[in-house]
Protein backbone atom coordinates (compact mmCIF):
# COMPACT_ATOMS: atom_id res chain seq x y z
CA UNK A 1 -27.35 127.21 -146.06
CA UNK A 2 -29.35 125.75 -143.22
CA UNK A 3 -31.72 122.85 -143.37
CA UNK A 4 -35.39 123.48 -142.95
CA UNK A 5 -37.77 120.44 -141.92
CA UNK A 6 -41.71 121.01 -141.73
CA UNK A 7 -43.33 117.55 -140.31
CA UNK A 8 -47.55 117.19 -141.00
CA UNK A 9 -49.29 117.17 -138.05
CA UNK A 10 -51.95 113.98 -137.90
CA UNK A 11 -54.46 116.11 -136.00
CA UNK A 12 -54.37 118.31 -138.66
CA UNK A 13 -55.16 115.90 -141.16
CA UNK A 14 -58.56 114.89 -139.81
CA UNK A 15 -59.42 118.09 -139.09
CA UNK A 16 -59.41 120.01 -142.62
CA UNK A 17 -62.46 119.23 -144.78
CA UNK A 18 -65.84 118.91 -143.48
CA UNK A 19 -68.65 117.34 -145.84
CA UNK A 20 -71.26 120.39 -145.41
CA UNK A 21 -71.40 122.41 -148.56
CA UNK A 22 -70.53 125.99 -147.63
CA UNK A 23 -68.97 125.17 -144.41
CA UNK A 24 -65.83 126.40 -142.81
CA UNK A 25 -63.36 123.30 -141.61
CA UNK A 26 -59.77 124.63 -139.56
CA UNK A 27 -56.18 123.88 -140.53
CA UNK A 28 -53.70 125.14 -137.51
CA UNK A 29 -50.99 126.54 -138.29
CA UNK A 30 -48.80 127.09 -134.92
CA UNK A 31 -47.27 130.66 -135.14
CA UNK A 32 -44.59 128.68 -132.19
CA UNK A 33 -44.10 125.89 -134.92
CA UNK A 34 -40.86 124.10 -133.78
CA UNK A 35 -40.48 123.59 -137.96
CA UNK A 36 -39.89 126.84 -138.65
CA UNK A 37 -36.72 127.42 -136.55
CA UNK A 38 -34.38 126.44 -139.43
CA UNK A 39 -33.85 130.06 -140.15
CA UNK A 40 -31.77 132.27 -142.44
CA UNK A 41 -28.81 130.61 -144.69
CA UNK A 42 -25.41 132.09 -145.30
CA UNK A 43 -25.25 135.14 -147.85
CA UNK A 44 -23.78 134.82 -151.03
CA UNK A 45 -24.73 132.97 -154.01
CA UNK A 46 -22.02 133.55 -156.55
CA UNK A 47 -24.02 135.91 -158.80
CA UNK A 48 -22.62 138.72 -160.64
CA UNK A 49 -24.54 141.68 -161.35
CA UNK A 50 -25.00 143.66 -165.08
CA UNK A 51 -26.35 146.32 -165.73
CA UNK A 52 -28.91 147.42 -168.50
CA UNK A 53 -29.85 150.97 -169.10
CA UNK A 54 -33.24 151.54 -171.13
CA UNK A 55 -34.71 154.20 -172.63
CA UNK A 56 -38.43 155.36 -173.22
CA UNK A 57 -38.37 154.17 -177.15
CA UNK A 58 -36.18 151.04 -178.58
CA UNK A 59 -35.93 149.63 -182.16
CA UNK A 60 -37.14 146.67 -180.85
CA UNK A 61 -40.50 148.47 -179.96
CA UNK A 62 -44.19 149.03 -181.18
CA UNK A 63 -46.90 150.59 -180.04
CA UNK A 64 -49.35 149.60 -182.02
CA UNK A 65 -51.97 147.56 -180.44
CA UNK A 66 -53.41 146.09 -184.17
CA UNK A 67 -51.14 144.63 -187.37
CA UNK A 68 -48.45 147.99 -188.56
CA UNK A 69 -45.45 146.74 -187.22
CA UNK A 70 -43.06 146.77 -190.37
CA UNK A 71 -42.40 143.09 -190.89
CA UNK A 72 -40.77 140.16 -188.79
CA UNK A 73 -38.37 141.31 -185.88
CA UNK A 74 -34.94 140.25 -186.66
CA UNK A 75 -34.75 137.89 -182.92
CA UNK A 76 -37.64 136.15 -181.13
CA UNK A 77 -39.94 138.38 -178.97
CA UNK A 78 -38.34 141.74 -180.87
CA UNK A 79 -41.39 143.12 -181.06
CA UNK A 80 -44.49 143.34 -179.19
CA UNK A 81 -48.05 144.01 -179.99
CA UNK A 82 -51.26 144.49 -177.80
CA UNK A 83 -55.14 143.66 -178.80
CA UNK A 84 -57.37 146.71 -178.55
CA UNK A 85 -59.97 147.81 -177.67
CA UNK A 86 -59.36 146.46 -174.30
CA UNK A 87 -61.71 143.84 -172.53
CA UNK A 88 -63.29 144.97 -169.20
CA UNK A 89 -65.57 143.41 -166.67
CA UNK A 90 -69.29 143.52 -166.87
CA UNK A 91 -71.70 144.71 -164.11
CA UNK A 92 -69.02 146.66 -162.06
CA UNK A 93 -70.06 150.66 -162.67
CA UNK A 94 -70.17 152.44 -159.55
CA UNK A 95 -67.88 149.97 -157.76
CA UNK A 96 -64.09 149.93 -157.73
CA UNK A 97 -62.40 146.67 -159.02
CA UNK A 98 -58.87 145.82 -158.49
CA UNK A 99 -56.21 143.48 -157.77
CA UNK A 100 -56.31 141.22 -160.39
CA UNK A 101 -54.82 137.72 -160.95
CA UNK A 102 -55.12 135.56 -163.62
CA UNK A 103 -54.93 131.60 -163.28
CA UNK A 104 -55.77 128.59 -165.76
CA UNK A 105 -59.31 127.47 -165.23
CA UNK A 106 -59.33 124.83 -167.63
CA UNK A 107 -57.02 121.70 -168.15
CA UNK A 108 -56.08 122.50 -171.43
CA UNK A 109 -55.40 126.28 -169.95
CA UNK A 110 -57.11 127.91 -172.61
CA UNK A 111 -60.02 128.89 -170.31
CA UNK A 112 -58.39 131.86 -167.85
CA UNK A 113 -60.13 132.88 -164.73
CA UNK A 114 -59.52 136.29 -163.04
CA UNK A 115 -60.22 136.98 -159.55
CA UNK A 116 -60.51 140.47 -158.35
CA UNK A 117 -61.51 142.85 -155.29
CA UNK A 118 -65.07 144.35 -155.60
CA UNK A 119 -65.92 147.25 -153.04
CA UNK A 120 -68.92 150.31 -153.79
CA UNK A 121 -66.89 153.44 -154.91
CA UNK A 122 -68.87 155.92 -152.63
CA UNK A 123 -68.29 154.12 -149.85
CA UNK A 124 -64.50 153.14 -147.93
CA UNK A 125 -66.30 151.13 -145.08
CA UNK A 126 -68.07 148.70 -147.44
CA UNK A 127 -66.96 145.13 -147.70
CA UNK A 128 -64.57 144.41 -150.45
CA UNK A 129 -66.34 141.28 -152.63
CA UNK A 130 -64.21 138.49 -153.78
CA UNK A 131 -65.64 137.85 -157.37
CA UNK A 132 -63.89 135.68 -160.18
CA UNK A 133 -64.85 135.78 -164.11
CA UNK A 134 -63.85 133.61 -166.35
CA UNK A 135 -62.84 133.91 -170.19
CA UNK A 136 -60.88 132.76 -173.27
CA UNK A 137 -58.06 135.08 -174.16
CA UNK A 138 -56.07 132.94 -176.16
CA UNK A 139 -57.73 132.09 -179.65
CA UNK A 140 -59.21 135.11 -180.82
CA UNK A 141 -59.12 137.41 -177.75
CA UNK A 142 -62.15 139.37 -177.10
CA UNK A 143 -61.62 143.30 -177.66
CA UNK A 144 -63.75 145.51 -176.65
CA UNK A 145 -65.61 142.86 -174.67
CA UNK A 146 -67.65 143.58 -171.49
CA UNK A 147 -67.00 140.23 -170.17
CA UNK A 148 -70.16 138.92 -168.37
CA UNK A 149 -70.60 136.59 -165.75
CA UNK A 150 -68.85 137.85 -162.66
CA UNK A 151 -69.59 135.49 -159.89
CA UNK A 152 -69.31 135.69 -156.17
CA UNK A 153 -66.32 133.77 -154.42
CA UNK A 154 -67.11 135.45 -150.89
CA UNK A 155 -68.70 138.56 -149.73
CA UNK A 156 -65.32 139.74 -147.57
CA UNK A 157 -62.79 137.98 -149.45
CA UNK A 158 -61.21 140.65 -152.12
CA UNK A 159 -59.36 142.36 -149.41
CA UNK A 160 -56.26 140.08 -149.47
CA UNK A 161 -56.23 137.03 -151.50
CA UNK A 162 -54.15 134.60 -153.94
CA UNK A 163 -54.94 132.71 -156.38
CA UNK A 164 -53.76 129.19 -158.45
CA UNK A 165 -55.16 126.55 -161.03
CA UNK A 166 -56.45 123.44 -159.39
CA UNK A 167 -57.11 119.81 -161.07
CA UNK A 168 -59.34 119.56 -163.66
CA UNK A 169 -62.22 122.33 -164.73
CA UNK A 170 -61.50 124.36 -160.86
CA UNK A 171 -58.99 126.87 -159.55
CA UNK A 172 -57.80 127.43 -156.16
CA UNK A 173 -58.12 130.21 -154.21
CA UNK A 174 -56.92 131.28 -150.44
CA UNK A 175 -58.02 134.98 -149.13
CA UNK A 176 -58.86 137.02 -145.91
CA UNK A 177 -61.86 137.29 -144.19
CA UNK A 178 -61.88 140.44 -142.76
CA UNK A 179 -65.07 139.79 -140.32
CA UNK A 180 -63.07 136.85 -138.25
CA UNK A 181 -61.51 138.30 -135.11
CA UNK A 182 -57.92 138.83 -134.31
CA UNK A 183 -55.65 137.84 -135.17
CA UNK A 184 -57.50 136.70 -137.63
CA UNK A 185 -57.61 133.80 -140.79
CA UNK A 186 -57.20 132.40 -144.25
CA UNK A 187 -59.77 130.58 -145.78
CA UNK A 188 -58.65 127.92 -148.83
CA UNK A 189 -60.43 125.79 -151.17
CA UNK A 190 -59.29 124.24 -154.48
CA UNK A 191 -63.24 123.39 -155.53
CA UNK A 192 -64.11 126.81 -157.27
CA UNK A 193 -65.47 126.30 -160.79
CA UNK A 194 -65.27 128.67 -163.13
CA UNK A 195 -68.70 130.12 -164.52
CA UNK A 196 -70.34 128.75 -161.33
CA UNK A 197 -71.50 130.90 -158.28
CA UNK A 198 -71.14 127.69 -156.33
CA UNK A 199 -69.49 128.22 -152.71
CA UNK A 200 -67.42 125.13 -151.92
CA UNK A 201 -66.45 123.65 -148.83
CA UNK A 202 -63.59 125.73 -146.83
CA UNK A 203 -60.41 125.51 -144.71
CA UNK A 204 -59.46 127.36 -142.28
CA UNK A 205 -55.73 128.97 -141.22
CA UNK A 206 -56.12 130.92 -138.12
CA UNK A 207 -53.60 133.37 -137.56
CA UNK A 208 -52.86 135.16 -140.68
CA UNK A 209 -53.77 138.08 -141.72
CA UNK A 210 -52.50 138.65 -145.45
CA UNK A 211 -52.38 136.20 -148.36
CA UNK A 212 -49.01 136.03 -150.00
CA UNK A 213 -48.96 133.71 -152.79
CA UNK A 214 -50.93 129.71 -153.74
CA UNK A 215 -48.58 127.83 -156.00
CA UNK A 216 -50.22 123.79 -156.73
CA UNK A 217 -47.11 121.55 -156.63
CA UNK A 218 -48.78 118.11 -157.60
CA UNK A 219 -51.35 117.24 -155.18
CA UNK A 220 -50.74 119.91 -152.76
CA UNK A 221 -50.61 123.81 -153.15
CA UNK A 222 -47.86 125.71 -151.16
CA UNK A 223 -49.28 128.53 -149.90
CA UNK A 224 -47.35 131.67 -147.65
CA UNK A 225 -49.33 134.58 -145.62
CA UNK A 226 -48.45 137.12 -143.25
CA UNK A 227 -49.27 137.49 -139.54
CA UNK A 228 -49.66 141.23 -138.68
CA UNK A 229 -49.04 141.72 -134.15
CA UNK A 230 -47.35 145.21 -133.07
CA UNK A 231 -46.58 146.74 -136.30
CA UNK A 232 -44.46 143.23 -136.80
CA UNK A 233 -45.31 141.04 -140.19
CA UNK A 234 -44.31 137.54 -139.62
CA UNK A 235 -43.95 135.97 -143.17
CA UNK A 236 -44.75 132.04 -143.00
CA UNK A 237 -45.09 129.33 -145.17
CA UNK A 238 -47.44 125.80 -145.43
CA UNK A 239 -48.75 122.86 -147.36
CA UNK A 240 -52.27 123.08 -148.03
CA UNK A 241 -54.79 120.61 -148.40
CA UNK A 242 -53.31 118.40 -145.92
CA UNK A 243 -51.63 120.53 -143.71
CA UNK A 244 -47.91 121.20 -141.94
CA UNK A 245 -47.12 123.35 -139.40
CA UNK A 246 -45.69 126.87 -139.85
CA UNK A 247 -42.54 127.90 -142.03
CA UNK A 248 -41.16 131.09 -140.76
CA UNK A 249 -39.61 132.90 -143.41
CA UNK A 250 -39.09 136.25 -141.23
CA UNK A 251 -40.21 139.13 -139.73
CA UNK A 252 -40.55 143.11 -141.46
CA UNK A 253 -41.40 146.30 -140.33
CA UNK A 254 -43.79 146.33 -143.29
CA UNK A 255 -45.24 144.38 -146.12
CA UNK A 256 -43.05 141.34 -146.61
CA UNK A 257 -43.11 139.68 -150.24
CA UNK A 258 -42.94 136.27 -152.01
CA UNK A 259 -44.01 133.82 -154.86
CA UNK A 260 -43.35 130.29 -155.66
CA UNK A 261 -43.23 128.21 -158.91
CA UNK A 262 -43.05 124.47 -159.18
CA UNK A 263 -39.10 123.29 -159.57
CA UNK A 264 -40.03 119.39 -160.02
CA UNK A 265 -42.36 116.76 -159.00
CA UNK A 266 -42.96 117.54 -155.05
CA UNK A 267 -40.11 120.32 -155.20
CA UNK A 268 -40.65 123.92 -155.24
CA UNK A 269 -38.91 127.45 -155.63
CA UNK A 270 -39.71 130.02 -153.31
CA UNK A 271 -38.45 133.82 -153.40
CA UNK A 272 -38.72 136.45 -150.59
CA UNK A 273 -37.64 139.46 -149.20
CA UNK A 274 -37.82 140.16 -145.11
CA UNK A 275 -35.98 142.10 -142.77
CA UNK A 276 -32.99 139.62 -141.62
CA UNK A 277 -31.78 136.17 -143.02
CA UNK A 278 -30.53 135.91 -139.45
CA UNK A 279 -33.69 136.19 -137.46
CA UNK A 280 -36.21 134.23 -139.05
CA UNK A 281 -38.51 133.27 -136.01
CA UNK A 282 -38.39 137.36 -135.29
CA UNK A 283 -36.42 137.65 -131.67
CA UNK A 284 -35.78 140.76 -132.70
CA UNK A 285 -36.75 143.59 -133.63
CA UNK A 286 -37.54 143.51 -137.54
CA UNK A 287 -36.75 146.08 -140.04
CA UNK A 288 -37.96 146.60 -143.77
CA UNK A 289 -37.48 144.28 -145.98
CA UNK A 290 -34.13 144.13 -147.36
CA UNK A 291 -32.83 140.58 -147.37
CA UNK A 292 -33.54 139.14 -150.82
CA UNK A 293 -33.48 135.27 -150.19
CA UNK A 294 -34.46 132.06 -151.91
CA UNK A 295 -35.56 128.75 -150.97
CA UNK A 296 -35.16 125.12 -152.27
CA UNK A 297 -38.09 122.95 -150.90
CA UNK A 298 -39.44 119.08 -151.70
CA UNK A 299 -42.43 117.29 -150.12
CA UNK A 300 -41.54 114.10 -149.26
CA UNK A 301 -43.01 111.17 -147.00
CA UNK A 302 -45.26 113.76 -145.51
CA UNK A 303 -42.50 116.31 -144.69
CA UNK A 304 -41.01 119.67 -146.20
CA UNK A 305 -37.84 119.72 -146.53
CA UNK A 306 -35.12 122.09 -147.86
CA UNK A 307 -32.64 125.18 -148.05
CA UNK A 308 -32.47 128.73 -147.69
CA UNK A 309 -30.04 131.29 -148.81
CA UNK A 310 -29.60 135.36 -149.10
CA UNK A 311 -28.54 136.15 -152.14
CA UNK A 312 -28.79 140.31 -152.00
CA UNK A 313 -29.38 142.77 -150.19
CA UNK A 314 -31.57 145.24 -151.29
CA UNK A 315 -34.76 147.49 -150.78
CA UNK A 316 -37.63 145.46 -151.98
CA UNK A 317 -41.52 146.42 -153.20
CA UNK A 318 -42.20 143.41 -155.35
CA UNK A 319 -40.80 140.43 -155.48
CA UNK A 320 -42.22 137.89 -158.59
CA UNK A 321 -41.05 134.11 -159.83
CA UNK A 322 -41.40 132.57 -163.30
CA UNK A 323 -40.64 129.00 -164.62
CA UNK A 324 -37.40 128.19 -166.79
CA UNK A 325 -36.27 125.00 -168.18
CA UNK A 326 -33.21 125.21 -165.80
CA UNK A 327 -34.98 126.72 -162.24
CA UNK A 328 -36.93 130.05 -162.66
CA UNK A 329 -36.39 133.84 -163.37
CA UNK A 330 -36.50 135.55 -160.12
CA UNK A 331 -37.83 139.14 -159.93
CA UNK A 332 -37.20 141.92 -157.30
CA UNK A 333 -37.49 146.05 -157.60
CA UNK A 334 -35.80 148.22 -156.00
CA UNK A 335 -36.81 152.23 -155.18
CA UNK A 336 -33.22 152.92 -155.26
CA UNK A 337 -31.31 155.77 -153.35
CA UNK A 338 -29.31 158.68 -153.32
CA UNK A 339 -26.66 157.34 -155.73
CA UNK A 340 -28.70 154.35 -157.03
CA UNK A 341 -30.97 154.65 -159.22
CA UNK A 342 -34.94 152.92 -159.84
CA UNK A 343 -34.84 149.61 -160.93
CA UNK A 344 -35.64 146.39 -161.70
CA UNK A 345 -33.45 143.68 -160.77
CA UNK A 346 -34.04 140.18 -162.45
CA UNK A 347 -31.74 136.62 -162.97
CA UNK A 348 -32.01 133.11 -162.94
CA UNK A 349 -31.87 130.61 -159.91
CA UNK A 350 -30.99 127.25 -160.02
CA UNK A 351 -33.11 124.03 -159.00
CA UNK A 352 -30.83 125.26 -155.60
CA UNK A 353 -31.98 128.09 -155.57
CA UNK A 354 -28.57 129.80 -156.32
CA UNK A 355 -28.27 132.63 -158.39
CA UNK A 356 -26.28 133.09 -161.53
CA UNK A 357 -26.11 136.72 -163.15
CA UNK A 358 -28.78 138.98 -161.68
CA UNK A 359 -28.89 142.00 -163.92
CA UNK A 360 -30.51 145.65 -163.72
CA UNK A 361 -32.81 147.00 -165.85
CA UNK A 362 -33.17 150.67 -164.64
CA UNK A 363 -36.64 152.07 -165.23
CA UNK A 364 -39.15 154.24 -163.00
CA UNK A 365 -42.33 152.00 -162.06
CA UNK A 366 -44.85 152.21 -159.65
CA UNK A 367 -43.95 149.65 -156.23
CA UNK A 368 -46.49 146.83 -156.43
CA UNK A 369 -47.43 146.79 -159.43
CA UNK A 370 -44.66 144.29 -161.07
CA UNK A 371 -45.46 141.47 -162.72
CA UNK A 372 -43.70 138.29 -164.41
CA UNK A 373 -44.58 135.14 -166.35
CA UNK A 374 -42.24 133.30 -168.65
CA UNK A 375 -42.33 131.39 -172.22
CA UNK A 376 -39.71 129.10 -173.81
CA UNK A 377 -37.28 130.76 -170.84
CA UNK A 378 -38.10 134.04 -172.32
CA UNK A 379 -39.08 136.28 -169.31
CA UNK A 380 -41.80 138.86 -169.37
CA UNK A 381 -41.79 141.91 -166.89
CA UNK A 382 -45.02 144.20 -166.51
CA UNK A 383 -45.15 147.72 -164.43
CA UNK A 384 -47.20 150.45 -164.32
CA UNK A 385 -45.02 153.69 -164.83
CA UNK A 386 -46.11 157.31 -164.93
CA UNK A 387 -46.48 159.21 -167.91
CA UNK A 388 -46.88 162.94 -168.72
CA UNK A 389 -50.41 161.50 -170.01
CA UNK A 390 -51.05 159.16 -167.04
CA UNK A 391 -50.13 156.01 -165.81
CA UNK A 392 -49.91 153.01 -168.26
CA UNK A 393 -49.08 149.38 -167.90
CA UNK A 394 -45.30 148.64 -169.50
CA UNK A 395 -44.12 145.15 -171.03
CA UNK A 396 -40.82 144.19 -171.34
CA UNK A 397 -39.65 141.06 -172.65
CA UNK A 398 -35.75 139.45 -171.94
CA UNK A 399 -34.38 136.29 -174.03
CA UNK A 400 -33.00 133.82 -171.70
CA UNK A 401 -29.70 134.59 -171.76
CA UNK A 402 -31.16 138.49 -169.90
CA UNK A 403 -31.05 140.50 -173.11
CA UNK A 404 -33.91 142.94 -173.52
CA UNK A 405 -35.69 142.48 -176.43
CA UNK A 406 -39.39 143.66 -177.09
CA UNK A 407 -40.69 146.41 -175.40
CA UNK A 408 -44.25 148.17 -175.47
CA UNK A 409 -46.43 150.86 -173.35
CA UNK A 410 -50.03 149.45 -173.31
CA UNK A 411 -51.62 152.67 -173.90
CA UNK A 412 -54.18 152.58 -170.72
CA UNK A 413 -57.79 154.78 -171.38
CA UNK A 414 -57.59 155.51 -167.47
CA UNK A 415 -54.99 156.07 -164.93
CA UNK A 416 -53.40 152.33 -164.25
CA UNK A 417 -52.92 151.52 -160.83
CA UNK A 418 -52.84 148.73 -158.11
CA UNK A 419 -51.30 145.27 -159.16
CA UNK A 420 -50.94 143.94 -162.92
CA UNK A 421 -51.28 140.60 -163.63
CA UNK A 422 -49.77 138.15 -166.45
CA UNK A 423 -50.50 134.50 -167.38
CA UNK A 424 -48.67 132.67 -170.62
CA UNK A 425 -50.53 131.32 -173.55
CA UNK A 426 -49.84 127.71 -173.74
CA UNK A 427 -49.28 127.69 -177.42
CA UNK A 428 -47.74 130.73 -178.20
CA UNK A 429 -45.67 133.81 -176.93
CA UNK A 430 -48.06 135.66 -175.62
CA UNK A 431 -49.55 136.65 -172.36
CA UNK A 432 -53.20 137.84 -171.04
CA UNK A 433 -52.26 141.06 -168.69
CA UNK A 434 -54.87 142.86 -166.74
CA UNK A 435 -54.85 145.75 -164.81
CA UNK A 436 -57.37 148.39 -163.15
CA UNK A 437 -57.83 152.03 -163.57
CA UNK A 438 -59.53 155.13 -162.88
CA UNK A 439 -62.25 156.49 -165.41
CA UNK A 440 -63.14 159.95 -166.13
CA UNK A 441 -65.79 159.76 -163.45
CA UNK A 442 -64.36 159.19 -159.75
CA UNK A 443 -68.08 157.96 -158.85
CA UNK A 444 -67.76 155.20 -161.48
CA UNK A 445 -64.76 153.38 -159.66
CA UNK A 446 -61.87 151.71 -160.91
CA UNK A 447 -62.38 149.57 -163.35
CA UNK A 448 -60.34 146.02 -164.33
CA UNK A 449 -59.07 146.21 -168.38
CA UNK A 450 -57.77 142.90 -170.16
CA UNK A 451 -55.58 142.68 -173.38
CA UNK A 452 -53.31 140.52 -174.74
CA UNK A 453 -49.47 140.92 -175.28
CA UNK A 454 -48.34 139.08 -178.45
CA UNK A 455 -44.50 138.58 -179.29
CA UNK A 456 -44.02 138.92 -183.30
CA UNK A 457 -41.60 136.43 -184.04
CA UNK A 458 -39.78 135.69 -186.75
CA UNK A 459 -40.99 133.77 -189.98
């Protein structure tokens, strides 16, 4: 393992928030960040690996979306239930809506906001709105609901972007804007407030191109993006409000991928995949990204500090965190090969980051689409996987020891595609999952649908 340090930079600090409403502030982030030489740990980790075959249709499965599911399951989470008709977002015919993700808007985290990617169907070159709605989908969830007030976040945003509750009645987001030059930025603010078409203050990192993941750790929100020169994606990592200078994670070919949950007050778990452990700061020549890593991180008396460490190799197209009790579920998929076959790959870490067993849970899914969110250390896995009627979203829920338990397709009315998107109940376990798809007509664009996932557990 090698030790990372990330210092704050006290020009930074003064230079992040201005006081006009609306106006754009910078935070640099230097791509030639002496703090992000640290680099690639050691490989290894200690895990062992199991494997878990699944089929289309378990005992432990419904498919009904309302009531009919022949008494209490026999283990927690045994079987799964959706709410139907599904919600959908109001005011968005003729325009294509997509990449979804769901945050808390509320303190209490009943209230759920969902940002998402507006563009015109009819037309590829128009800008791609960033637009956020907000909803409650965890008392009695509203089916068959054309949820109204959509509001505007930014007119260029919804082309990459990330999203993460804030303090109080707000939620933080951090996206592209696609009209700044090259090599272009990432605009943050934590002020958004939900059922307002308010435009808050912003700040500024120049020099990425692609918004990985916001995670709020305490005060401060760890945030990573990718810089996009040559064909090469530079995966880095920062502190936002206050600002550090760059954490490079490593270089791909490709898309790189990440997330982060919060491992303790000031501490953080990150996962990623790049192209080398070895080469974080990209001398090199990068590859795809096949080096599944983790890192340990705390902020402390203004600095980052912290490990890394590979702990597989692998090809990647997703990689997703969720909380546990003792570190977090990590999440990677993997389009297997010649003589391996499509999978899922999933485990816990430790507050180190180490992993203990990472097991396989072989099933076809669409790359991209995966995603994870966690209850009680029960972990819950969403996909989209083809179907001889079309694409629909798939839920999969594992007890913490990595046992599969419930397991249900979420019938979709349209072909499912893009991202899904999961966020826990805080009361029960359950999950709000949206998703978008095509409808019958291609002029009517793709359209976001919302449902919730309860586990029937027993009495």
């Amino acid at each position: 393992m090698n030790w990372l340090r990330l210092r704050y930079s006290p020009a930074l600090l003064a230079a992040l928030w201005i006081s006009a409403c609306g106006a754009r502030s910078e935070l640099y982030l230097p791509l030639d960040s002496t703090g992000g030489t640290g680099g690639g740990g050691s490989s290894g980790g200690g895990g062992t690996t199991t494997t878990t075959t699944t089929t289309t249709t378990t005992t432990t499965t419904t498919t009904s979306s309302t009531g009919g599911t022949g008494g209490a399951p026999a283990v927690p989470c045994g079987k799964l239930e959706y709410k139907a008709p599904f919600a959908s977002l109001a005011g968005g015919m003729k325009k294509h809506q997509r990449s979804g993700k769901l945050v808390y808007g509320s303190a209490n985290h009943l209230s759920v906001t969902l940002a998402t990617g507006w563009q015109v169907a009819d037309d590829p070159m128009a800008p791609v709105e960033l637009r956020h709605t907000t909803f409650e989908p965890f008392g009695t969830f509203p089916t068959g609901t054309a949820l109204a007030n959509t509001n505007l976040a930014d007119f260029d945003g919804g082309v990459s972007f990330a999203a993460s509750e804030a303090n109080g009645a707000h939620f933080a987001l951090l996206f592209r804007d696609v009209t700044e030059p090259s090599p272009g930025a990432l605009f943050f603010s934590d002020q958004y407030q939900p059922d307002s078409g308010s435009f808050p203050s912003l700040a500024s990192v120049p020099g990425m191109r692609n918004a990985t993941f916001l995670t709020k750790i305490g005060a401060n929100y760890a945030f990573a993006g990718e810089s996009v020169a040559g064909g090469q994606h530079q995966l880095l990592m920062g502190i936002l409000p206050n600002g550090a200078d760059a954490l490079q994670l490593g270089c791909t070919n490709g898309a790189s991928f990440a997330d982060a949950v919060p491992s303790g007050p000031g501490s953080l778990l990150v996962g990623f995949a790049t192209g080398s452990s070895a080469d974080p700061s990209c001398s090199s020549s990068p590859s795809a990204a096949t080096a599944v890593q983790t890192a340990s991180l705390q902020i402390s008396g203004g600095q980052l500090t912290g490990t890394l460490q590979q702990i597989a190799s692998d090809q990647v197209s997703d990689v997703r965190l969720a909380p546990r009790s003792d570190g977090a579920w990590m999440v990677w998929s993997s389009p297997g090969g010649e003589d391996t076959p499509i999978s899922i790959k999933y485990g816990r870490i430790d507050g180190n980051g180490s992993p203990g067993s990472i097991f396989t849970y072989e099933t076809p899914y669409e790359a991209g689409s995966i995603a994870a969110t966690s209850f009680d250390d029960f972990l819950m896995i969403a996909w989209i996987q083809a179907e001889p009627e079309g694409a629909s979203p798939h839920v999969q829920v594992f007890a913490p020891d990595g046992t599969p338990v419930g397991k249900i397709t979420v019938q979709a009315t349209g072909l499912a595609r893009g991202s899904l998107t999961l966020l826990t109940s805080p009361s029960a376990h359950a999950a709000a999952l949206a998703w978008s798809e095509a409808v019958a007509d291609p002029s009517g664009g793709d359209q976001i649908r919302v449902t919730r996932v309860d586990c029937l557990d027993p009495n």
